[in-house]
Protein backbone atom coordinates (compact mmCIF):
# COMPACT_ATOMS: atom_id res chain seq x y z
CA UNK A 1 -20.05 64.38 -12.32
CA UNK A 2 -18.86 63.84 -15.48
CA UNK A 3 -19.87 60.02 -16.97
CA UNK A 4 -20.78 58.75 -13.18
CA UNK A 5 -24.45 58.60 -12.52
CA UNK A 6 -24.11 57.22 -8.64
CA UNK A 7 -27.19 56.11 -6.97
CA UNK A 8 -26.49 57.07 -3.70
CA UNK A 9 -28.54 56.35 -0.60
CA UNK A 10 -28.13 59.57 1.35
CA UNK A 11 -27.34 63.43 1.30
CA UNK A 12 -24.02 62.12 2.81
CA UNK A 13 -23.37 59.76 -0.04
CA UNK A 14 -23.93 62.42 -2.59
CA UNK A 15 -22.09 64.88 -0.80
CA UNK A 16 -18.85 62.73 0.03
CA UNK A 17 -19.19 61.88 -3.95
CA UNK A 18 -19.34 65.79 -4.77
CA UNK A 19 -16.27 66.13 -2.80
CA UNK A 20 -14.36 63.11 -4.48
CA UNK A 21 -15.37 64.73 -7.88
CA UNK A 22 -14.54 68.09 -7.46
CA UNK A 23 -10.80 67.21 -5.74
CA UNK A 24 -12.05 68.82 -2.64
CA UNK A 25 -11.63 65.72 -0.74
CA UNK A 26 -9.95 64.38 1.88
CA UNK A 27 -8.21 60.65 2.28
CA UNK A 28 -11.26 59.84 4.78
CA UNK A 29 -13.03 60.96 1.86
CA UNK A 30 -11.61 57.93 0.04
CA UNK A 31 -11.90 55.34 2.63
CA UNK A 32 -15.28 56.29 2.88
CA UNK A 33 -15.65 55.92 -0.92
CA UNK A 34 -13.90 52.59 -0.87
CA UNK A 35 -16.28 51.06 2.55
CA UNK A 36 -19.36 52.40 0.23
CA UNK A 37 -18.17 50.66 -2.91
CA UNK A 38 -17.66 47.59 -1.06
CA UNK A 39 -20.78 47.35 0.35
CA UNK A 40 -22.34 48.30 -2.82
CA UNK A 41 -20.80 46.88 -5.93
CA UNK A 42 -22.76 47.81 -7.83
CA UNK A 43 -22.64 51.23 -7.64
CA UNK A 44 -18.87 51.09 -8.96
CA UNK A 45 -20.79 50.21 -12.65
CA UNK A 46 -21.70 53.93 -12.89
CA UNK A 47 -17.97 54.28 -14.02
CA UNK A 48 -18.56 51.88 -16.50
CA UNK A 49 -15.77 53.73 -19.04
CA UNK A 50 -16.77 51.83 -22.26
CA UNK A 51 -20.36 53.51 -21.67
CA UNK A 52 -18.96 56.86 -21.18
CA UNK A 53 -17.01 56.69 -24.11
CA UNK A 54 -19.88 55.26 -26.71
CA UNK A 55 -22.13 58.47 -24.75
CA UNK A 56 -19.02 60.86 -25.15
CA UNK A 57 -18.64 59.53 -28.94
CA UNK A 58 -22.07 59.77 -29.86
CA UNK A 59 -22.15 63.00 -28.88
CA UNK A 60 -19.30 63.69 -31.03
CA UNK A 61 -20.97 62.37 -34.03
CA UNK A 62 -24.06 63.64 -33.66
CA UNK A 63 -23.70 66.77 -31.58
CA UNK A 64 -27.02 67.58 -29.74
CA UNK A 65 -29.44 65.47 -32.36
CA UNK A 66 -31.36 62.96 -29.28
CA UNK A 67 -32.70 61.66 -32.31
CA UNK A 68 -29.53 60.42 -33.37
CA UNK A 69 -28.26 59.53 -29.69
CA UNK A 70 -31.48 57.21 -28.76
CA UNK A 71 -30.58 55.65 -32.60
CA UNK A 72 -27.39 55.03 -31.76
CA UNK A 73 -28.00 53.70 -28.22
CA UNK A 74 -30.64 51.53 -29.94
CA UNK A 75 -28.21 49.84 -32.18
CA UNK A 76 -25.90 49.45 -29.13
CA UNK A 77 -28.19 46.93 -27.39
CA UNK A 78 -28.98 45.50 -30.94
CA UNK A 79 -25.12 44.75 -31.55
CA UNK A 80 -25.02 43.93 -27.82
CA UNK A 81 -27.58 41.24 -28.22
CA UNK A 82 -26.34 39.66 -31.44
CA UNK A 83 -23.19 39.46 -30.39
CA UNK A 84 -24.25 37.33 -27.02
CA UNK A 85 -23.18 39.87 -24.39
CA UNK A 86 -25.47 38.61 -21.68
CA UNK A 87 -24.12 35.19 -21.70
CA UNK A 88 -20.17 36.16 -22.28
CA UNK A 89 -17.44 36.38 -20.26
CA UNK A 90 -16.33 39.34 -18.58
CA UNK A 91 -13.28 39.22 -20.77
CA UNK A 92 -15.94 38.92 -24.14
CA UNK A 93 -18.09 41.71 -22.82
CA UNK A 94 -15.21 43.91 -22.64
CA UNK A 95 -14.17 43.32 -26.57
CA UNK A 96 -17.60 43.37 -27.75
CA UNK A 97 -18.07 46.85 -26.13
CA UNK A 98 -14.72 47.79 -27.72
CA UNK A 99 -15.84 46.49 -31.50
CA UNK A 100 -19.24 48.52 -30.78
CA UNK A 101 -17.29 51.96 -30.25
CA UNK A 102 -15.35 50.94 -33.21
CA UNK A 103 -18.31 50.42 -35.58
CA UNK A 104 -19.73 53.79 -34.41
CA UNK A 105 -15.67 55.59 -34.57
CA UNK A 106 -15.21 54.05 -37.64
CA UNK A 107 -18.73 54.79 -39.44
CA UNK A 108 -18.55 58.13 -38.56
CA UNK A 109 -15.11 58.65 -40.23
CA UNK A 110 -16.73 57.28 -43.27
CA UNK A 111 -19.76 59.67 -43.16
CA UNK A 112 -16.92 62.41 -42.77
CA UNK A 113 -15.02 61.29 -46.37
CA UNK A 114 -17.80 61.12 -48.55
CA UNK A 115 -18.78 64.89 -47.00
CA UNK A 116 -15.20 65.74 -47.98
CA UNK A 117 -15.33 63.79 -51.37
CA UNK A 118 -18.70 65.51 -52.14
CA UNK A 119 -18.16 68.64 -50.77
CA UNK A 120 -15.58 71.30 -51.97
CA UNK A 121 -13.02 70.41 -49.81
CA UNK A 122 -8.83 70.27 -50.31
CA UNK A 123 -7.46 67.46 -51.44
CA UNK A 124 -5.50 67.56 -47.84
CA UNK A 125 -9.17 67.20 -46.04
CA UNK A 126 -9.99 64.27 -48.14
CA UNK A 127 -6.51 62.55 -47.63
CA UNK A 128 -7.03 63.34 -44.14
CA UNK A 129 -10.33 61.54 -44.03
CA UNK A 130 -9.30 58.76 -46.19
CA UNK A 131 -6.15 58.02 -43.50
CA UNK A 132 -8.60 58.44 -40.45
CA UNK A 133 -11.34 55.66 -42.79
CA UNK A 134 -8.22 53.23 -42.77
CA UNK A 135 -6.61 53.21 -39.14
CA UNK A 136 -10.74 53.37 -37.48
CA UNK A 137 -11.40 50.55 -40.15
CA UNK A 138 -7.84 48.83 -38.87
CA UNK A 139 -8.96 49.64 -35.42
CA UNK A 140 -12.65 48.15 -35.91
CA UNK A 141 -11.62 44.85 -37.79
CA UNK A 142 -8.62 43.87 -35.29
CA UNK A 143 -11.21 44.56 -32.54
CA UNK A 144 -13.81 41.69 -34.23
CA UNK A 145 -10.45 39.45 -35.41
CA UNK A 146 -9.85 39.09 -31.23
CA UNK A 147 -12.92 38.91 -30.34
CA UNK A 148 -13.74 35.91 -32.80
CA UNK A 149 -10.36 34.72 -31.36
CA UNK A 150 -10.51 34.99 -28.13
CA UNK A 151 -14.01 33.17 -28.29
CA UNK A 152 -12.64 29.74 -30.72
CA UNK A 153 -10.17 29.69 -27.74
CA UNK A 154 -12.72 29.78 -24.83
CA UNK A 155 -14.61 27.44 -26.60
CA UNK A 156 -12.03 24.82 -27.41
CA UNK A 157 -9.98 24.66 -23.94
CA UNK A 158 -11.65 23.26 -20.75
CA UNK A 159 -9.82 24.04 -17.52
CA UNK A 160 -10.51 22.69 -14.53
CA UNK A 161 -8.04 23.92 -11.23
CA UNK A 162 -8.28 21.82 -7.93
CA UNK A 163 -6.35 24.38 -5.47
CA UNK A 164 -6.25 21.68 -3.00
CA UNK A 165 -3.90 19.47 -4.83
CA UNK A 166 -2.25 21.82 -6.59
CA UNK A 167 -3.16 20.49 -9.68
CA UNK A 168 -4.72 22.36 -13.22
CA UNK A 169 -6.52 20.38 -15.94
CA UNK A 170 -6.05 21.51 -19.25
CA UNK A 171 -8.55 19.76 -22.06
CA UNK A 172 -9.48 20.43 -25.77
CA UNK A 173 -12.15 19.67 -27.55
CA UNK A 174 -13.71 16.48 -28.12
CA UNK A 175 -13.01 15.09 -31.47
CA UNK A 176 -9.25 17.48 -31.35
């Protein structure tokens, strides 16, 4: 299955997953699916898209080199770490995988324009290259512009919600 690595339990797991996957299912098929992922989150984090794409990307870039892909996936949980993934919020984990398959999108477009620039290639390959360097580097700095943003606002606003009187507390930072 392409990107989904499902631990299932049973030969009926895997096979009702086969089915789902190859579009040779049936809508039981997908209740079943649905009952399963309920009563096994966690199993839904096989789809985890972000992953796919860094795995799908890195193959790109570096074709079949494992060398290259267990570098790459290395630096992943480096930039992972520094950037504080384990203790973000769902909404910061999901930018901070987005500026990693930037830095990797936009690196590689790089790598490709200095190839064209040294190499003897048209002057339409190297303009090509040179637009693809500045809408990845666009791409990669607006991705760690909202992440810093979106963090300075977490940081400075303190909610608190009480459901029961219908009432939401909204407070800055001390010393604002």
């Amino acid at each position: 299955m392409a990107g989904v690595n499902l631990e299932v339990r049973s030969e009926k797991e895997a096979a009702l997953c086969e089915r789902l996957h190859t579009g040779k299912h049936s809508q039981a098929d997908v209740v079943a699916l649905r009952k399963l992922l309920r009563e096994c989150p966690h199993l839904s984090r096989a789809a985890d898209v972000c992953a796919v794409a860094f795995r799908d990307a890195v193959g790109y870039v570096g074709g079949d080199n494992a060398l290259f892909a267990e570098l790459a996936e290395d630096r992943r949980r480096v930039l992972r770490t520094e950037l504080g993934y384990a203790e973000a919020l769902p909404v910061e984990k999901l930018l901070i995988d987005e500026i990693i398959l930037c830095w990797l999108r936009h690196y590689d477009a790089e790598r490709r324009y200095t190839e064209a620039q040294a190499g003897r290639s048209t002057m339409e390959h190297c303009t090509y290259w040179e637009k693809k360097v500045a809408a990845t580097q666009r791409r990669y700095l607006r991705a760690v512009e909202t992440f810093a943003r979106v963090g300075k606002l977490l940081r400075s606003v303190s909610m608190q919600v009480n459901i029961a009187e219908k009432q939401v507390n909204v407070a800055g930072k001390q010393g604002e």
